[in-house]
C-alpha atoms as a PDB file:
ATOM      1  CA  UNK A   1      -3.615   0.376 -44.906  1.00  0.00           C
ATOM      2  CA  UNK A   2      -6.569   0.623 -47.249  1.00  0.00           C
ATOM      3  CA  UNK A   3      -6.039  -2.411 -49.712  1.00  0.00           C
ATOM      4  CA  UNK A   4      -2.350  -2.372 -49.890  1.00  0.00           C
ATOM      5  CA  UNK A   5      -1.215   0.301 -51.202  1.00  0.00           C
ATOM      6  CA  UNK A   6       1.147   3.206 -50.219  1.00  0.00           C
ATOM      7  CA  UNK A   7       0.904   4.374 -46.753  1.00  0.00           C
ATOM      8  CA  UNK A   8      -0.877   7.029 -47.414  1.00  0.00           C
ATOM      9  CA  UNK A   9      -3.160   6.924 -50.459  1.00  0.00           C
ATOM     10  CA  UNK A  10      -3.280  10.026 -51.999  1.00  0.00           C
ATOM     11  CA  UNK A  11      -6.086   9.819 -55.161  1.00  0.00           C
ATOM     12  CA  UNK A  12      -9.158   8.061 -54.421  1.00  0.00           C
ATOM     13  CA  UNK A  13     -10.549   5.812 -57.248  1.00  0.00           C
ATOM     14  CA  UNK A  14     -13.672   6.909 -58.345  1.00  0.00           C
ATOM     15  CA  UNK A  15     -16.732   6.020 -56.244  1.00  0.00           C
ATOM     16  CA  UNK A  16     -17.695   2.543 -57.392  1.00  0.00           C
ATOM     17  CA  UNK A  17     -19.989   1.698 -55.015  1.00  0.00           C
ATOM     18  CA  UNK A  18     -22.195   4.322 -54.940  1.00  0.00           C
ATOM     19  CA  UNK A  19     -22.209   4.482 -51.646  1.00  0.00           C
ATOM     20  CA  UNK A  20     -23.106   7.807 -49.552  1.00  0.00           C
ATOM     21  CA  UNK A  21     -22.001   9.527 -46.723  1.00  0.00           C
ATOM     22  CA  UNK A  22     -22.784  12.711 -44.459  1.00  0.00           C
ATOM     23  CA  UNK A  23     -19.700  14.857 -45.038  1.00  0.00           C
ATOM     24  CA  UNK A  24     -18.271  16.397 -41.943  1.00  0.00           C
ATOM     25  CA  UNK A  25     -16.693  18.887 -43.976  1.00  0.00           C
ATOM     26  CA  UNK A  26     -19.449  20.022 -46.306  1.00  0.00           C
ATOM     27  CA  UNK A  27     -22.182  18.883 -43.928  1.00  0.00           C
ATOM     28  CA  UNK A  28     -24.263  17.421 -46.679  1.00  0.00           C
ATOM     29  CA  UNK A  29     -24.519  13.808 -48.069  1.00  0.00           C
ATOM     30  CA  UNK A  30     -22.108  13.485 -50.545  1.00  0.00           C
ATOM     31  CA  UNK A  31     -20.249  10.154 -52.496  1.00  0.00           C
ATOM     32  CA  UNK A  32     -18.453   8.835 -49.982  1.00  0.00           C
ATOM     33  CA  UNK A  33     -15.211   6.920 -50.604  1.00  0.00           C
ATOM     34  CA  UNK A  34     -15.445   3.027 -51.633  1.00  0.00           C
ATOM     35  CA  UNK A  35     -12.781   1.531 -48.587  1.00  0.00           C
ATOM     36  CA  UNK A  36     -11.519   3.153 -45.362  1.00  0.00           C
ATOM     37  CA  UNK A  37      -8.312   4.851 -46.429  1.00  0.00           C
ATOM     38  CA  UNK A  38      -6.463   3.354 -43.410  1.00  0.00           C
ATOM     39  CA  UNK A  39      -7.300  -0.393 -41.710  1.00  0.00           C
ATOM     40  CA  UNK A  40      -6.947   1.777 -38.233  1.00  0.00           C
ATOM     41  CA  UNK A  41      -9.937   3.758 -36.175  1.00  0.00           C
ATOM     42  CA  UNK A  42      -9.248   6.742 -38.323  1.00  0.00           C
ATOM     43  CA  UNK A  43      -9.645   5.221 -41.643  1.00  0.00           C
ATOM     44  CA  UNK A  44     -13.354   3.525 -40.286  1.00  0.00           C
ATOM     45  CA  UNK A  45     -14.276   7.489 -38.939  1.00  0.00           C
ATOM     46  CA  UNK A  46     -13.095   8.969 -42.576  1.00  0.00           C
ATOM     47  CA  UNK A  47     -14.722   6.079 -44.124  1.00  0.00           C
ATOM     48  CA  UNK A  48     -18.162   6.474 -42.623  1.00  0.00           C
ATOM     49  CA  UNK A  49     -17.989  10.810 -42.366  1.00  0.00           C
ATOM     50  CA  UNK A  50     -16.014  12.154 -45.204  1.00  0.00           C
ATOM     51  CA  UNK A  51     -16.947  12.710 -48.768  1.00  0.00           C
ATOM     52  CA  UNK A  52     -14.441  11.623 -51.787  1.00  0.00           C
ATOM     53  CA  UNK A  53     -14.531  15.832 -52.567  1.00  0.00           C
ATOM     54  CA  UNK A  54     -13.155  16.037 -49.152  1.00  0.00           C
ATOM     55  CA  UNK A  55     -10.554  14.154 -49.302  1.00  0.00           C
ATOM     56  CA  UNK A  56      -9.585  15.225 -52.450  1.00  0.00           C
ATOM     57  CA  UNK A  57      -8.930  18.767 -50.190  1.00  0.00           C
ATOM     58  CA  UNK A  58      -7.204  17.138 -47.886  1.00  0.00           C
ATOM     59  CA  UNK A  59      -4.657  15.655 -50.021  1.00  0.00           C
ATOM     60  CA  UNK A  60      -3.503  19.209 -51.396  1.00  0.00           C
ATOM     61  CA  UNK A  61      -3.767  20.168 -47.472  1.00  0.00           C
ATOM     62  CA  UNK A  62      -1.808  17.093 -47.045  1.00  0.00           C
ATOM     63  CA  UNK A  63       0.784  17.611 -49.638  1.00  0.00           C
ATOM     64  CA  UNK A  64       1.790  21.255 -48.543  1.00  0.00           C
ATOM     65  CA  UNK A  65       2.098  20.391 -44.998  1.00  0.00           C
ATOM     66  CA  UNK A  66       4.489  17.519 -45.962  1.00  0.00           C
ATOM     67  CA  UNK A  67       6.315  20.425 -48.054  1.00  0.00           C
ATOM     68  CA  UNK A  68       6.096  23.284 -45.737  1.00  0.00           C
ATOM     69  CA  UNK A  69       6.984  20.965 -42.872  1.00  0.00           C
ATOM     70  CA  UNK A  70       9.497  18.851 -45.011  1.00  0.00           C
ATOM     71  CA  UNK A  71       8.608  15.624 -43.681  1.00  0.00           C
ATOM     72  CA  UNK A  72       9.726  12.595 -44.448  1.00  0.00           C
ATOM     73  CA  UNK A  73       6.980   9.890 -44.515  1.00  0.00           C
ATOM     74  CA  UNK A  74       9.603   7.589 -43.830  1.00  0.00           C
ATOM     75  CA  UNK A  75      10.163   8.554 -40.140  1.00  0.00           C
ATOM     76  CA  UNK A  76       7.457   7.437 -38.153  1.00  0.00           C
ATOM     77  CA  UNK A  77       7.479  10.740 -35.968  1.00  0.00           C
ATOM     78  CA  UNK A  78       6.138  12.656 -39.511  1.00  0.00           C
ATOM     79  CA  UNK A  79       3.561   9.772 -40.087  1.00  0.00           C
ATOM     80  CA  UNK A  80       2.280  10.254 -36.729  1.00  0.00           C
ATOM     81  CA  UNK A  81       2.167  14.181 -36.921  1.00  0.00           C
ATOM     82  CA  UNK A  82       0.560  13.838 -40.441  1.00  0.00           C
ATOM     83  CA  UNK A  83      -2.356  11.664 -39.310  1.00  0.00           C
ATOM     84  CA  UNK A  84      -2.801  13.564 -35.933  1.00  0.00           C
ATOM     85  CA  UNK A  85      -3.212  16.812 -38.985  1.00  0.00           C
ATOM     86  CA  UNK A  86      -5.504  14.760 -40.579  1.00  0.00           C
ATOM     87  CA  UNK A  87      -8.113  14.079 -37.519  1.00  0.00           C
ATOM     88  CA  UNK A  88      -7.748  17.570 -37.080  1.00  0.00           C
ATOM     89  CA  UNK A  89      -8.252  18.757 -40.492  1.00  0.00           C
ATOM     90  CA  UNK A  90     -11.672  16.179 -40.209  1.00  0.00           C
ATOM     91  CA  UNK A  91     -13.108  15.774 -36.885  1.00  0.00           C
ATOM     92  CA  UNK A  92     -11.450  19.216 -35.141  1.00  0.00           C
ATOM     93  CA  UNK A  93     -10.410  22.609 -35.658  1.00  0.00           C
ATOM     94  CA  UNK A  94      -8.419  21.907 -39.048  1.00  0.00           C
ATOM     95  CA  UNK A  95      -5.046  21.236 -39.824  1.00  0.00           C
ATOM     96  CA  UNK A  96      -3.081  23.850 -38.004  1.00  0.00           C
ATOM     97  CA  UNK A  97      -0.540  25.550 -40.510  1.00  0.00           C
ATOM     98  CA  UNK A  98       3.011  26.186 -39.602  1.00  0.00           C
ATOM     99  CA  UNK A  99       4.189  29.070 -38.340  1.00  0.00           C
ATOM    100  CA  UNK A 100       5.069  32.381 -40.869  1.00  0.00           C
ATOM    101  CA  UNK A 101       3.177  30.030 -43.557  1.00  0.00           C
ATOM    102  CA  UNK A 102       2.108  32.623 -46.598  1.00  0.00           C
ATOM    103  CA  UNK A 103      -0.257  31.087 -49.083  1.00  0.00           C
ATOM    104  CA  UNK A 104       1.187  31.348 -52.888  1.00  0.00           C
ATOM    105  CA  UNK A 105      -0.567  34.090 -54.949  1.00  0.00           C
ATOM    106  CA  UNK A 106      -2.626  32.684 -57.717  1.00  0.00           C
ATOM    107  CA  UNK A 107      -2.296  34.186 -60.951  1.00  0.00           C
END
C-alpha cells in the first residue's frame, strides 16, 4: 500500500509535488496528496479527489473509530470495516459513529 509503508499511513509527507486536486470534502481545489495512500481502487479515488487537509481529518476520524471501536488492525475483519469508514467518510454520507458515542469536551 502506498510506497511500503504501514498499512495504513497515517501522516502524509508534505506535498512535494505540487500537485492539485478538487477536494470532495471542501469542494475546492486544494494540495492534493503526492501518492495514492493505498495501491487499491480506493487509494487511486482518494488520490485524484481528496486534499492532504482532508486527510489529515480523516486520520483523527480514523484514530477514534479504531479507539471507540477497539479494533485491531491486525484482524482483517477491522481493516475491512475501517476502509469501508473511510469511502464513507469520502465519497458517502461520512463515517458513521458508533452507537452512545459522546464527543470529549474541549477545554
Amino acid at each position: 500500500m502506498g510506497s511500503g509503508k504501514s498499512a495504513l499511513p497515517f501522516e502524509p509527507e508534505g506535498n512535494r509535488t505540487g500537485r492539485k486536486v478538487f477536494c470532495v470534502k471542501f469542494q475546492a481545489e486544494m494540495p492534493g496528496l503526492d501518492e495514492p495512500p493505498f495501491d487499491n481502487e480506493l487509494g487511486q479515488r482518494i488520490y485524484e479527489n481528496v486534499s492532504k487537509q482532508a486527510w489529515k481529518m480523516w486520520v483523527e476520524q480514523m484514530k477514534m473509530i479504531m479507539n471507540e471501536y477497539r479494533l485491531n488492525l491486525g484482524n482483517p475483519d477491522a481493516q475491512i470495516f475501517l476502509m469501508n469508514q473511510m469511502e464513507q467518510y469520502f465519497f458517502g454520507e461520512g463515517a458513521s459513529l458508533p452507537a452512545g458515542y459522546v464527543p470529549p469536551e474541549k477545554h
